[in-house]
Protein backbone atom coordinates (compact mmCIF):
# COMPACT_ATOMS: atom_id res chain seq x y z
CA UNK A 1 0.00 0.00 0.00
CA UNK A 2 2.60 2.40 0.85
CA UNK A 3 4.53 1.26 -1.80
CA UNK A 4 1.87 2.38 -4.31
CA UNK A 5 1.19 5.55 -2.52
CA UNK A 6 5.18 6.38 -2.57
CA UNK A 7 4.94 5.77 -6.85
CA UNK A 8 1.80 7.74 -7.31
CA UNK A 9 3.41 10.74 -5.35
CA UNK A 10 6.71 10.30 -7.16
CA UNK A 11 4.89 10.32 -10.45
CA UNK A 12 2.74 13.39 -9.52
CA UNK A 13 6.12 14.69 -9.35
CA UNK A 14 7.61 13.82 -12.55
CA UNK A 15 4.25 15.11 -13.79
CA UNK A 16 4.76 18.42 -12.41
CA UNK A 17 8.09 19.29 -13.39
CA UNK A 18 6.96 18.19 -17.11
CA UNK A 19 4.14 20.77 -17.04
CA UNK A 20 6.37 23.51 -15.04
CA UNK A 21 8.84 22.31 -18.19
CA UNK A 22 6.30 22.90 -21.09
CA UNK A 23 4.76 26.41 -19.54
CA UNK A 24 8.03 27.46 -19.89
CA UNK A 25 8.78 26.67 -23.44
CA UNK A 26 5.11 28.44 -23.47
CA UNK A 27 5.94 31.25 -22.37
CA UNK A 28 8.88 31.20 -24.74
CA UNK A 29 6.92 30.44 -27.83
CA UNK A 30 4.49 33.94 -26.80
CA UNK A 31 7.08 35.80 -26.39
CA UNK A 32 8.85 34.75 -29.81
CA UNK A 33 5.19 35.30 -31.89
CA UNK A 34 4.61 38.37 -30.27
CA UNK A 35 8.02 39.92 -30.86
CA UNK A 36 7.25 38.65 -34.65
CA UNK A 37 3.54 40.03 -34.97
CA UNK A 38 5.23 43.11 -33.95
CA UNK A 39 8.04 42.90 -36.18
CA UNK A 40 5.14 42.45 -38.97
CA UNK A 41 3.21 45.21 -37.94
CA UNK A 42 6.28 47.13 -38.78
CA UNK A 43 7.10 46.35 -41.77
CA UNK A 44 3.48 46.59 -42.65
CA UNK A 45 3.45 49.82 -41.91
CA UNK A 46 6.75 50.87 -43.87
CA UNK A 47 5.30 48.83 -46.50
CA UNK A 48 2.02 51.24 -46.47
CA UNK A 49 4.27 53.87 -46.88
CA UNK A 50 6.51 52.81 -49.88
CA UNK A 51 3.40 52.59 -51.34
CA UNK A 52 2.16 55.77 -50.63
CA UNK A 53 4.82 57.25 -51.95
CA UNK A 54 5.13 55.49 -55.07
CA UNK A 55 1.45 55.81 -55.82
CA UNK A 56 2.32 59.41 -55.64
CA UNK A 57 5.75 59.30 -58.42
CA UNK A 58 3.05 56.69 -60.90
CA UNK A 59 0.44 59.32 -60.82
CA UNK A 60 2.42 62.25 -61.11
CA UNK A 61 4.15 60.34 -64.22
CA UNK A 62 1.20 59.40 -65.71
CA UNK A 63 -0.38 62.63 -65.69
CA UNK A 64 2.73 64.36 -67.58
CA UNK A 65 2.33 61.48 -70.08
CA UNK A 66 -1.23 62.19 -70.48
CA UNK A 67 -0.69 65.98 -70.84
CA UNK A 68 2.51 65.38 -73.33
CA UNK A 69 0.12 62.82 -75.55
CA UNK A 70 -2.77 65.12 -75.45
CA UNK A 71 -0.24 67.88 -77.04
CA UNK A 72 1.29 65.52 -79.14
CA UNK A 73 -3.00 64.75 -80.80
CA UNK A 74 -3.48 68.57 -80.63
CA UNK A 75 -0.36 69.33 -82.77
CA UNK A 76 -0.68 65.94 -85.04
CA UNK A 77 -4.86 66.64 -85.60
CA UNK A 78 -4.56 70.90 -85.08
């Protein structure tokens, strides 16, 4: 009897110190996808920004184009 009681407390134990074990890498793993979400979040928003400012350069561009075809129609047709 005591010799069962002695195993089931030594395997509670072992038990414990597995789970203490695995909340640790837990924690871990949290830390590492939070330091990454925010690492995405970043370059998300420097992402936003390239494109803000190259939306800016393609419209600006296409416009002259436009303008510079619309002269080139006026003089070819005028």
């Amino acid at each position: 009897m005591f010799a069962r009681i002695n195993h089931e407390l030594a395997e509670r134990e072992a038990l414990e110190q597995q789970r203490q074990g695995l909340l640790k890498k837990k924690q871990g793993l949290i830390a590492d996808n939070k330091k990454r979400k925010e690492d995405l979040a970043s370059l998300d928003r420097e992402l936003e920004g390239f494109i803000d400012v190259s939306g800016s350069f393609v419209l600006r561009g296409f416009q002259r184009v436009w303008k510079g075809w619309n002269m080139l129609m006026l003089c070819v047709l005028g």
